[in-house]
N, C-alpha and C. Protein backbone atom coordinates (compact mmCIF):
# COMPACT_ATOMS: atom_id res chain seq x y z
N UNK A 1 0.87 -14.28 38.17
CA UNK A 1 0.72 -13.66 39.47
C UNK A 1 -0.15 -14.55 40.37
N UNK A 2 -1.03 -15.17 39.80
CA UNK A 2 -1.91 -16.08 40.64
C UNK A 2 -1.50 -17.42 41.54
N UNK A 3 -0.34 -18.10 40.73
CA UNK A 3 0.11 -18.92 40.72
C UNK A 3 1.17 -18.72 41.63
N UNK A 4 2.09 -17.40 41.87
CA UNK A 4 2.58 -16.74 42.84
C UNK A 4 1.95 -17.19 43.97
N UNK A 5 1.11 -16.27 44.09
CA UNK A 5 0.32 -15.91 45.22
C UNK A 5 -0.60 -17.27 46.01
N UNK A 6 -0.55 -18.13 45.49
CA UNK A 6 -0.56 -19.65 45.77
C UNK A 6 0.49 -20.31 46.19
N UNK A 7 1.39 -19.92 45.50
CA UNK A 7 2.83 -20.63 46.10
C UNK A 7 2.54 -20.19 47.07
N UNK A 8 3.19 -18.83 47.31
CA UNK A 8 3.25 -17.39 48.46
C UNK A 8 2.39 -17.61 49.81
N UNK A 9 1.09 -18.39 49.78
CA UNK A 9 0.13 -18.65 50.65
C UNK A 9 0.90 -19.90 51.38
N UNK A 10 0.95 -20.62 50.43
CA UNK A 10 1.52 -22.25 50.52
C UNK A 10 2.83 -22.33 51.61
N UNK A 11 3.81 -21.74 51.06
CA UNK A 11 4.99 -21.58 51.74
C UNK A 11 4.80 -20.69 53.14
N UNK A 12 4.13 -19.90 53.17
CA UNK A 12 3.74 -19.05 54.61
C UNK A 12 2.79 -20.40 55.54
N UNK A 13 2.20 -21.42 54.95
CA UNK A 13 1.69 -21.82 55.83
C UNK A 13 2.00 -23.00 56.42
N UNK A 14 3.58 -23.11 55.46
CA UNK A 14 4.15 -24.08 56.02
C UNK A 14 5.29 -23.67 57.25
N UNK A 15 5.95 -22.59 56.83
CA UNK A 15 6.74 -21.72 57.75
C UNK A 15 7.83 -20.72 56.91
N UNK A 16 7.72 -19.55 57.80
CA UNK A 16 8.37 -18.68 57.04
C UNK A 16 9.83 -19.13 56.22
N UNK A 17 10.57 -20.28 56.90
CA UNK A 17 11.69 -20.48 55.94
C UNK A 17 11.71 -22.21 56.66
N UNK A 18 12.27 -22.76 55.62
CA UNK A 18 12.38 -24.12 55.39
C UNK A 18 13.14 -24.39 55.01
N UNK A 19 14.06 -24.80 56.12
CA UNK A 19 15.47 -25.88 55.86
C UNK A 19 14.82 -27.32 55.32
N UNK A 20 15.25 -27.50 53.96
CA UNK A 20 15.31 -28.83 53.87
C UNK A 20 16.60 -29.69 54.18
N UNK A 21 16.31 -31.21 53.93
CA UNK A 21 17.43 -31.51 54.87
C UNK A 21 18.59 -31.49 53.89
N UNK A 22 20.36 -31.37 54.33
CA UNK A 22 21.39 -31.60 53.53
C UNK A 22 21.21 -33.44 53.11
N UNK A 23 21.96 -33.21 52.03
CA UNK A 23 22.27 -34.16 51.69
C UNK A 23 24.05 -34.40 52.53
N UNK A 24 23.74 -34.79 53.27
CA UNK A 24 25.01 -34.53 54.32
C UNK A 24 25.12 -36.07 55.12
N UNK A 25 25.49 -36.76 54.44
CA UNK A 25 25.93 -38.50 54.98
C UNK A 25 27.04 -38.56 55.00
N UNK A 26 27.32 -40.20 55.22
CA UNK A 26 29.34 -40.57 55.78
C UNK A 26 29.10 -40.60 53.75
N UNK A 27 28.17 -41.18 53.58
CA UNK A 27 28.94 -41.42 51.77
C UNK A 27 29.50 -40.11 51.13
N UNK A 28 28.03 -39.01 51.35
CA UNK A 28 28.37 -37.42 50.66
C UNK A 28 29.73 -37.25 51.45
N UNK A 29 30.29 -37.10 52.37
CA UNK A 29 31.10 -36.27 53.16
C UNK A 29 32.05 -36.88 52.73
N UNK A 30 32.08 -38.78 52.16
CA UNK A 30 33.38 -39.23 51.77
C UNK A 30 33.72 -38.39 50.38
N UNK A 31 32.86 -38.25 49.79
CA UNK A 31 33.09 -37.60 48.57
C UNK A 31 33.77 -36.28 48.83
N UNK A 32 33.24 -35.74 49.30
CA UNK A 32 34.33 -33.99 49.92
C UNK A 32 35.78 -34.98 50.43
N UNK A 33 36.13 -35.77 50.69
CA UNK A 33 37.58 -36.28 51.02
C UNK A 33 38.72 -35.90 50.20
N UNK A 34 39.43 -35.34 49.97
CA UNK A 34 40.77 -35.22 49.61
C UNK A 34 40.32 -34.22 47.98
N UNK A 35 39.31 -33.64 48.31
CA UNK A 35 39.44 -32.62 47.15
C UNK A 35 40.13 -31.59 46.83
N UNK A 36 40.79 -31.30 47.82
CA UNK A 36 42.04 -30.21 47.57
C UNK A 36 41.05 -28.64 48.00
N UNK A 37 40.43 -28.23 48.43
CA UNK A 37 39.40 -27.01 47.84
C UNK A 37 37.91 -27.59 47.10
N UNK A 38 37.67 -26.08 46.50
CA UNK A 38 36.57 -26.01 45.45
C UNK A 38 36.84 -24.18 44.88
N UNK A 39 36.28 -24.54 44.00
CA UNK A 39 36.13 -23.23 43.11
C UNK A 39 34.54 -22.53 43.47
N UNK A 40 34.10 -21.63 43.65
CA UNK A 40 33.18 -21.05 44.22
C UNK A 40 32.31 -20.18 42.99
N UNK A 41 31.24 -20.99 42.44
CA UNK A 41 30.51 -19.99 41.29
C UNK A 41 28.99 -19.89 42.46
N UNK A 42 28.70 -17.99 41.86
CA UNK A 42 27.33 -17.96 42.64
C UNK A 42 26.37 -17.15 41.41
N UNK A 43 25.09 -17.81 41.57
CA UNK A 43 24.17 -16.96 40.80
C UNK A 43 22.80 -16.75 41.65
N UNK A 44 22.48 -15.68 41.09
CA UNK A 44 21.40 -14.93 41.52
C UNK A 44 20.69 -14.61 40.50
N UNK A 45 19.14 -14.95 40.89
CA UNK A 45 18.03 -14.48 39.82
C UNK A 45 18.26 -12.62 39.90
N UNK A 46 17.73 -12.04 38.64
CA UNK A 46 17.57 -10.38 39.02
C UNK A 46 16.32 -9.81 40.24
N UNK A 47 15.57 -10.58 40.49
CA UNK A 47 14.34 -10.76 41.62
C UNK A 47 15.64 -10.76 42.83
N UNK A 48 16.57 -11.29 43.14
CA UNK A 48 17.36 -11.28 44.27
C UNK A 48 18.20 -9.94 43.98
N UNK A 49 18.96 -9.29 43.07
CA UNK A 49 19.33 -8.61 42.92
C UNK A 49 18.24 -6.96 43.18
N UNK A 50 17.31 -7.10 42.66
CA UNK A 50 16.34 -6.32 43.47
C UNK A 50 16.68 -6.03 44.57
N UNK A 51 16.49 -7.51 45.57
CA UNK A 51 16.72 -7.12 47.14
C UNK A 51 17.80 -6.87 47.61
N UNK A 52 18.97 -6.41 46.93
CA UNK A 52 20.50 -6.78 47.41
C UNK A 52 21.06 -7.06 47.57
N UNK A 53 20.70 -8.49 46.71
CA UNK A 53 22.04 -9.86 46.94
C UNK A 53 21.89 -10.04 45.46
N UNK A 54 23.69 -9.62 45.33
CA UNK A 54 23.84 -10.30 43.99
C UNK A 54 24.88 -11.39 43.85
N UNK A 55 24.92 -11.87 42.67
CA UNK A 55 25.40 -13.10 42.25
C UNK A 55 27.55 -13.12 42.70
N UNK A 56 27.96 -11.10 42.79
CA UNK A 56 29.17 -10.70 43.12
C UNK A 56 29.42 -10.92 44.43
N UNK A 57 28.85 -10.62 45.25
CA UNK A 57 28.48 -10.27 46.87
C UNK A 57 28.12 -11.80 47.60
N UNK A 58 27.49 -12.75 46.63
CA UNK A 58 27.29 -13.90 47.24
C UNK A 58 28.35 -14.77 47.09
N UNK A 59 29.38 -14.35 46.01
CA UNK A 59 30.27 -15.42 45.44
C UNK A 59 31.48 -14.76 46.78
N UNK A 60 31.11 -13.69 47.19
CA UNK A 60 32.17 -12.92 48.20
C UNK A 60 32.08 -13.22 49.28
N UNK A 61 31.04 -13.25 49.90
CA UNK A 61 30.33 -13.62 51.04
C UNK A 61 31.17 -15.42 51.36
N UNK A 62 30.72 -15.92 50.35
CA UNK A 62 30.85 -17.40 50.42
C UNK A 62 32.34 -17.85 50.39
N UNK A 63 33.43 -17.32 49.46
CA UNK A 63 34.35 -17.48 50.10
C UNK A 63 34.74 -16.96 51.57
N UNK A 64 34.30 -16.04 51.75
CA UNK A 64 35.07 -15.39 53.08
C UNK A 64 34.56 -16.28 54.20
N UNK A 65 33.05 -16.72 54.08
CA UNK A 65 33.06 -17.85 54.82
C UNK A 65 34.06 -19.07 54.75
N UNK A 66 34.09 -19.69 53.68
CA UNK A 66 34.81 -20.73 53.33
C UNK A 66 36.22 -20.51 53.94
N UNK A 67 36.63 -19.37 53.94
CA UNK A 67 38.11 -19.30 54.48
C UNK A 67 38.18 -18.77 55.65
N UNK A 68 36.99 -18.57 56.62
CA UNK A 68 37.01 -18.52 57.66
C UNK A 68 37.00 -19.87 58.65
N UNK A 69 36.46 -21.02 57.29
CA UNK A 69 36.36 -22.24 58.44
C UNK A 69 37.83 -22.98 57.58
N UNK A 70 38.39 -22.65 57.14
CA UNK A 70 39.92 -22.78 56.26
C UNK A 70 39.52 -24.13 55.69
N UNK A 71 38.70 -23.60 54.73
CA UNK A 71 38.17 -24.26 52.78
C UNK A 71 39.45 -23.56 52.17
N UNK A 72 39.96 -24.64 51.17
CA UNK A 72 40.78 -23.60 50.67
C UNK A 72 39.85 -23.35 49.23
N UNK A 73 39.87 -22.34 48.64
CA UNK A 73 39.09 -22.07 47.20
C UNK A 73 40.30 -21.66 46.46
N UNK A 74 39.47 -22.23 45.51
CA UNK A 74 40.50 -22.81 44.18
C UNK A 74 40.12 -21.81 42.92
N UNK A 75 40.76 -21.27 42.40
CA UNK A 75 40.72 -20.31 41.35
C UNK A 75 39.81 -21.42 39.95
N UNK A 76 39.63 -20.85 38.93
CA UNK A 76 39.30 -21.55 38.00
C UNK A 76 39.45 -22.27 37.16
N UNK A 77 41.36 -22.03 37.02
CA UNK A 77 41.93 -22.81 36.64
C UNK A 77 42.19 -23.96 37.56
N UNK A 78 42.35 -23.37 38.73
CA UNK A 78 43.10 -24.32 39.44
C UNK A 78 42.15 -25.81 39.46
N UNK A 79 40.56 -24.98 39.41
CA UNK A 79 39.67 -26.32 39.67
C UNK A 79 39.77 -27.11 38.07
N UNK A 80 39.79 -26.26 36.97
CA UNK A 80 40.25 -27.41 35.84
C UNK A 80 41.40 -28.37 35.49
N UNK A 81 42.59 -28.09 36.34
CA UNK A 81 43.28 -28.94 36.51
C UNK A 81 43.38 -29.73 37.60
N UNK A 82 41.99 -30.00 38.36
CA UNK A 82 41.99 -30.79 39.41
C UNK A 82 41.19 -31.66 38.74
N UNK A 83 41.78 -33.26 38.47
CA UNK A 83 40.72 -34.31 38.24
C UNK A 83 39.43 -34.29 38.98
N UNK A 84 39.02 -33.46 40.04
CA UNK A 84 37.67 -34.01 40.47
C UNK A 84 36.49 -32.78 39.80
N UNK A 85 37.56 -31.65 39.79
CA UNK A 85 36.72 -30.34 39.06
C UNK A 85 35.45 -29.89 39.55
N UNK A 86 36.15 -29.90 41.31
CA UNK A 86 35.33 -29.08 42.38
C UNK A 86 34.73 -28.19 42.28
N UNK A 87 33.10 -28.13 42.42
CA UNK A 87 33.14 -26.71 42.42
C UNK A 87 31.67 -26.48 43.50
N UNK A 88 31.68 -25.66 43.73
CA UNK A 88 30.51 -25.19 44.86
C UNK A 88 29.31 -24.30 44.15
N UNK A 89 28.61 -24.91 44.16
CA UNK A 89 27.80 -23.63 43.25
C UNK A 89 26.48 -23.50 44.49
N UNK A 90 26.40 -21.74 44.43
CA UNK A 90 25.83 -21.31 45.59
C UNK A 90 24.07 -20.59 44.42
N UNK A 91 23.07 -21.30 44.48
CA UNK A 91 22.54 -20.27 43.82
C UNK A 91 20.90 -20.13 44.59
N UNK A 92 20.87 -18.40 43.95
CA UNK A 92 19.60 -18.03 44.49
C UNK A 92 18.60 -17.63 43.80
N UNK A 93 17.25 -18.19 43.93
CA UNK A 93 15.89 -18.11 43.57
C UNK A 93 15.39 -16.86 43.61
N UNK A 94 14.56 -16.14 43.28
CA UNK A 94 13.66 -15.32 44.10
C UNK A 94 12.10 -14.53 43.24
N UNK A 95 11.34 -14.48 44.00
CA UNK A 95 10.24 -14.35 43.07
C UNK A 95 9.58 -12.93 44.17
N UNK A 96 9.27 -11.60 43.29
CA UNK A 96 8.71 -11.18 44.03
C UNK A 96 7.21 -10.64 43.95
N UNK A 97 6.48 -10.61 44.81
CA UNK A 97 4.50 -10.29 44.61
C UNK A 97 4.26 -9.09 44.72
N UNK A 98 5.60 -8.47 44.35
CA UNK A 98 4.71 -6.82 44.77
C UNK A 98 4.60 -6.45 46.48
N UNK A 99 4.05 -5.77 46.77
CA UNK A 99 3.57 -5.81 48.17
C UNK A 99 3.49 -6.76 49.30
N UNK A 100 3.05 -7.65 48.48
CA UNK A 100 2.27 -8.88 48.72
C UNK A 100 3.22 -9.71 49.78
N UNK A 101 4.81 -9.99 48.93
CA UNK A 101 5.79 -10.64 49.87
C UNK A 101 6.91 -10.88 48.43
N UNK A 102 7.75 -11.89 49.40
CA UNK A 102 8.92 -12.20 48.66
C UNK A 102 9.22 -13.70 48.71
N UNK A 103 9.29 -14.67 48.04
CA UNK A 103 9.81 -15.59 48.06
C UNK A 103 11.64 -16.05 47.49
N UNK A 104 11.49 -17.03 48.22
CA UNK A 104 12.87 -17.40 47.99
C UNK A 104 13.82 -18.83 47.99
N UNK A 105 14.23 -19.18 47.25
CA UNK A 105 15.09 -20.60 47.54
C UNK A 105 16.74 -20.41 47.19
N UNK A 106 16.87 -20.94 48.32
CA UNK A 106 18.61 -21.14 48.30
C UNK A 106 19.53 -22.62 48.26
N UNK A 107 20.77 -22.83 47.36
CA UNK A 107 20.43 -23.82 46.84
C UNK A 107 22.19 -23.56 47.26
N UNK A 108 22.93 -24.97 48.02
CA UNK A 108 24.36 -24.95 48.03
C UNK A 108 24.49 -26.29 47.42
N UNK A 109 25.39 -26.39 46.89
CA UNK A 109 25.85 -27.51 46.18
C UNK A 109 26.84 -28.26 45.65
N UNK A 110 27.80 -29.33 45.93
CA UNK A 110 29.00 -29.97 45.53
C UNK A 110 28.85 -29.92 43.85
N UNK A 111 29.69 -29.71 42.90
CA UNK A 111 29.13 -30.56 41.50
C UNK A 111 30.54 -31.17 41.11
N UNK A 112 30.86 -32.34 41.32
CA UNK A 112 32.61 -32.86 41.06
C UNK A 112 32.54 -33.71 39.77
N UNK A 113 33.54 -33.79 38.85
CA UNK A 113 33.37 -35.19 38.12
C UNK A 113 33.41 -36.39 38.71
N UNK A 114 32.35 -37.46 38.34
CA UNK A 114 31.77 -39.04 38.34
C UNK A 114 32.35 -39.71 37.44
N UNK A 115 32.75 -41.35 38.03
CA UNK A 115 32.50 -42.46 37.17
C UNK A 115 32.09 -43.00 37.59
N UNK A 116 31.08 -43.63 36.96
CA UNK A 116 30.14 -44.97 37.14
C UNK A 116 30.38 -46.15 37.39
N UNK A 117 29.90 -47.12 38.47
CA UNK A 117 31.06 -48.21 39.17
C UNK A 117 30.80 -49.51 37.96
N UNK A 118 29.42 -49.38 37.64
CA UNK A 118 29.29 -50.09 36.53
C UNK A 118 29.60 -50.15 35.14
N UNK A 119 29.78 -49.03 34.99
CA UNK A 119 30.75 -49.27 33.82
C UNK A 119 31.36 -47.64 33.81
N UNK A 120 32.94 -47.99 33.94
CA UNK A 120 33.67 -47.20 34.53
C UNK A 120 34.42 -46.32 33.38
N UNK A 121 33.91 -47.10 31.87
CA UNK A 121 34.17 -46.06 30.97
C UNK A 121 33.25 -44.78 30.52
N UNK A 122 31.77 -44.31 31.66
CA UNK A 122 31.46 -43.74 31.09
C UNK A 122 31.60 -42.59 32.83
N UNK A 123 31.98 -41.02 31.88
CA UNK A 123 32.36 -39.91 32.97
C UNK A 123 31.72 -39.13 33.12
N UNK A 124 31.03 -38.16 34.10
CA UNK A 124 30.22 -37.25 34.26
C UNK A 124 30.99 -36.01 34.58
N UNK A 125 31.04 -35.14 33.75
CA UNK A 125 31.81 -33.85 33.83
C UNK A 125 31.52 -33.18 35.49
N UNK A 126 29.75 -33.16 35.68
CA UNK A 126 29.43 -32.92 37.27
C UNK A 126 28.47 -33.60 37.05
N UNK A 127 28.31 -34.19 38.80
CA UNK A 127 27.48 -34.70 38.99
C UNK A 127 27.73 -33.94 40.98
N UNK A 128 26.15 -33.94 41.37
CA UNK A 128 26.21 -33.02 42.56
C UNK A 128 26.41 -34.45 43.70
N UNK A 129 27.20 -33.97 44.54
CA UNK A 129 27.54 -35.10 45.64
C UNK A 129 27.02 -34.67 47.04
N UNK A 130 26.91 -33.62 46.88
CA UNK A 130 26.73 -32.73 48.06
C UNK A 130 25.64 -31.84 47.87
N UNK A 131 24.77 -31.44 48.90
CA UNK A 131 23.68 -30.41 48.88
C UNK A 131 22.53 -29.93 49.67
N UNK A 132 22.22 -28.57 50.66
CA UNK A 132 21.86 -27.86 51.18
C UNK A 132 20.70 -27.03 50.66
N UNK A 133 19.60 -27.16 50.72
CA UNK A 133 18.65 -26.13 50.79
C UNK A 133 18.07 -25.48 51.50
N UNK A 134 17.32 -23.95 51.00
CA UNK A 134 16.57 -23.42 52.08
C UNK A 134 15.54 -22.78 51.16
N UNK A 135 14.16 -23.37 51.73
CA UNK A 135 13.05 -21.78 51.39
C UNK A 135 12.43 -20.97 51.91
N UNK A 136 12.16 -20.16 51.61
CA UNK A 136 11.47 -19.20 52.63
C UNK A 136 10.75 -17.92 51.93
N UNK A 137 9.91 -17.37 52.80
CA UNK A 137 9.07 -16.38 52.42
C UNK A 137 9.42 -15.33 53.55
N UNK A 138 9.13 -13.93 52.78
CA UNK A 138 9.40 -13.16 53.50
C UNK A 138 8.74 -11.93 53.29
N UNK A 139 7.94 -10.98 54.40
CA UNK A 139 6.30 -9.88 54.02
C UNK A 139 6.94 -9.25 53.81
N UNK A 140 8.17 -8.62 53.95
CA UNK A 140 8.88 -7.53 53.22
C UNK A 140 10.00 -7.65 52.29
N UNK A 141 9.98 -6.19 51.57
CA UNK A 141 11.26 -6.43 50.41
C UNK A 141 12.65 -5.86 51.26
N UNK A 142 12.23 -5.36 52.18
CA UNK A 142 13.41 -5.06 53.54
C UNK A 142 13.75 -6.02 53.90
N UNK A 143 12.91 -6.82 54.63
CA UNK A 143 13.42 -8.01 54.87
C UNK A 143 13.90 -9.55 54.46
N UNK A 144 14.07 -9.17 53.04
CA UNK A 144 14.21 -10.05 52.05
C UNK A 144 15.79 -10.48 52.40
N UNK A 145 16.48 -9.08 52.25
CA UNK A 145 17.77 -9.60 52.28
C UNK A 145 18.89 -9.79 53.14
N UNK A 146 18.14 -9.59 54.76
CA UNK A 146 18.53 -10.16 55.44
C UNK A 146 18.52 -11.82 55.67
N UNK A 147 17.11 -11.78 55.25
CA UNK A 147 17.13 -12.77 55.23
C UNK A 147 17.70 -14.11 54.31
N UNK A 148 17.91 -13.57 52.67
CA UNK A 148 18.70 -14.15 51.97
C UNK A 148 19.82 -14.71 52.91
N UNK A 149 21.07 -13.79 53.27
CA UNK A 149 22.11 -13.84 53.26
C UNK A 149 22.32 -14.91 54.60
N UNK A 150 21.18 -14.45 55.55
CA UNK A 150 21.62 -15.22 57.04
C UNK A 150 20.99 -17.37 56.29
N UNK A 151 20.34 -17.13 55.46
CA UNK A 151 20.09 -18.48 54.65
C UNK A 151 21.49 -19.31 54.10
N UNK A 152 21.69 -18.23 52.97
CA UNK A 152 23.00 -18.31 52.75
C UNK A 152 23.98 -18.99 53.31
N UNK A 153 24.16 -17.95 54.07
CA UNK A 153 25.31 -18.06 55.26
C UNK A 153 25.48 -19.43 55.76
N UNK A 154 24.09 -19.72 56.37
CA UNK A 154 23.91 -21.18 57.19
C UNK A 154 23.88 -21.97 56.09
N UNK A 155 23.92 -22.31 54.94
CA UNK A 155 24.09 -23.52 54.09
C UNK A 155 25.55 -23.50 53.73
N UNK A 156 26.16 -22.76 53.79
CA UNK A 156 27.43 -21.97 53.10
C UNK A 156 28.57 -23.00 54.40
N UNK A 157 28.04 -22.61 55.75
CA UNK A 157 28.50 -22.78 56.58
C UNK A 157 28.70 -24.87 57.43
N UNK A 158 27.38 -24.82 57.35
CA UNK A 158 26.94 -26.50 57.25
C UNK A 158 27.87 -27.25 56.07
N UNK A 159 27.94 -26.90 54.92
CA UNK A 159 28.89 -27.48 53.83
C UNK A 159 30.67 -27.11 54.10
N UNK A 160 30.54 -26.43 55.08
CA UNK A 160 32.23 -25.82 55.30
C UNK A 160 32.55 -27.12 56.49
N UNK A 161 31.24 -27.07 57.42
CA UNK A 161 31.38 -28.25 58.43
C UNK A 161 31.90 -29.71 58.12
N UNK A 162 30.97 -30.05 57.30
CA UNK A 162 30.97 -31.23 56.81
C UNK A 162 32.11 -31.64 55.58
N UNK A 163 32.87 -30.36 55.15
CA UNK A 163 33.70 -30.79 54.18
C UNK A 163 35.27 -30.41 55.30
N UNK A 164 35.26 -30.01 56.51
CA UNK A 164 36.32 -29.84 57.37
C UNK A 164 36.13 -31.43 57.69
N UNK A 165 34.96 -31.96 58.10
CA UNK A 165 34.62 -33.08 59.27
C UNK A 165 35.37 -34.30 58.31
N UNK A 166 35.11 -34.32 56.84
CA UNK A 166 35.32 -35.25 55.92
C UNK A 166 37.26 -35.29 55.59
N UNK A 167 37.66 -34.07 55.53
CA UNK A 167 38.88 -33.97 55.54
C UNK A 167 39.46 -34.19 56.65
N UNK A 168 39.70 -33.71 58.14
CA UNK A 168 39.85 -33.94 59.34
C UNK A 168 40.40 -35.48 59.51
N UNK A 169 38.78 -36.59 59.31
CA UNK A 169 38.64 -37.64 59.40
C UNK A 169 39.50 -38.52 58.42
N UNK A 170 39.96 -37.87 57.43
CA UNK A 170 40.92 -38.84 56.36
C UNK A 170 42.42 -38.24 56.79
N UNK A 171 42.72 -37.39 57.63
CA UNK A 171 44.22 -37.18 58.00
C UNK A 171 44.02 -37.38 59.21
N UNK A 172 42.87 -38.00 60.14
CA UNK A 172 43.03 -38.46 61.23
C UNK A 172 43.38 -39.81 61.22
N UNK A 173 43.22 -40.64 59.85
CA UNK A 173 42.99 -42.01 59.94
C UNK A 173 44.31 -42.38 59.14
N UNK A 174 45.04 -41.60 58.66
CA UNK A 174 45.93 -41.55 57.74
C UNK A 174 45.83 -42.12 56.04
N UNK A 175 44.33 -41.88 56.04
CA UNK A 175 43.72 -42.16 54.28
C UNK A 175 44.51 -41.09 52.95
N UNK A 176 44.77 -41.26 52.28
CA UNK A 176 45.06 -40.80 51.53
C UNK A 176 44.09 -40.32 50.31
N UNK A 177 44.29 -38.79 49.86
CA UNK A 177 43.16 -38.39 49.19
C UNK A 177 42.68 -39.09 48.38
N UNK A 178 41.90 -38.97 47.69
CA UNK A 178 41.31 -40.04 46.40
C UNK A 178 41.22 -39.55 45.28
């Protein structure tokens, strides 16, 4: 609890929520190029489920975004028979102090299979190419999960950008997927 409540101080006095920056370059965004989709896994600590966001609702949320900026999402199979074995993993932190407040980190993320340019016989099942954070604190357990979700949302949304901007740009140029 102490150690909480240190974080809890820490993070309030840096600002109630903290975008860190995406990992969002021409290299990351080449990597979103010609992936076909992604498959969409979300988890949630039970501290988030407390506040009303669960791991069902976020994995729901996140497609409906995704197919509002027309991501296509890929079932589970579909992402195991895709050599790159897309997948988006949306996950959420949360720690709570009692009264005290709520903390929180939100975490969006590419994880595709890698090969190594140096030696190209060895493969990485995932390796993350892509990635969005947010933390934040919040004095109520009311306002926890608004605030989750509008976090969410905006990392959810920034990765829908940048994986339209990356695709866009390879059928604007006439590249072919990879």
């Amino acid at each position: 609890m102490r150690w909480f409540m240190c974080a809890l101080v820490a993070l309030t006095m840096i600002a109630a929520t903290t975008e860190l920056l995406a990992q969002d370059t021409e290299w990351n965004r080449y990597s979103l190029e010609g992936l076909g989709g992604v498959f969409v896994r979300a988890e949630a600590s039970p501290a988030c489920g407390d506040a009303g966001v669960t791991a069902d609702a976020l994995r729901a949320e996140a497609e409906s975004t995704l197919l509002e900026a027309e991501v296509e999402i890929l079932t589970e199979q579909e992402m195991l028979r895709n050599t790159a074995l897309p997948e988006l993993r949306v996950t959420l932190e949360c720690v709570v102090g009692g009264s005290e407040g709520f903390a929180y980190a939100v975490s969006v993320r590419v994880q595709q299979s890698a090969q190594m340019i140096r030696d190209p016989q060895v493969q990485l099942a995932e390796a993350v190419t892509w990635y969005a954070t947010t933390l934040g604190v919040s004095t109520s357990a009311s306002a926890a999960q608004d605030a989750l979700q509008a976090a969410t949302r905006g990392r959810i949304e920034e990765f829908a950008a940048a994986y339209v901007a990356a695709n866009t740009a390879a059928d604007s140029t006439g590249s072919s997927p990879r």
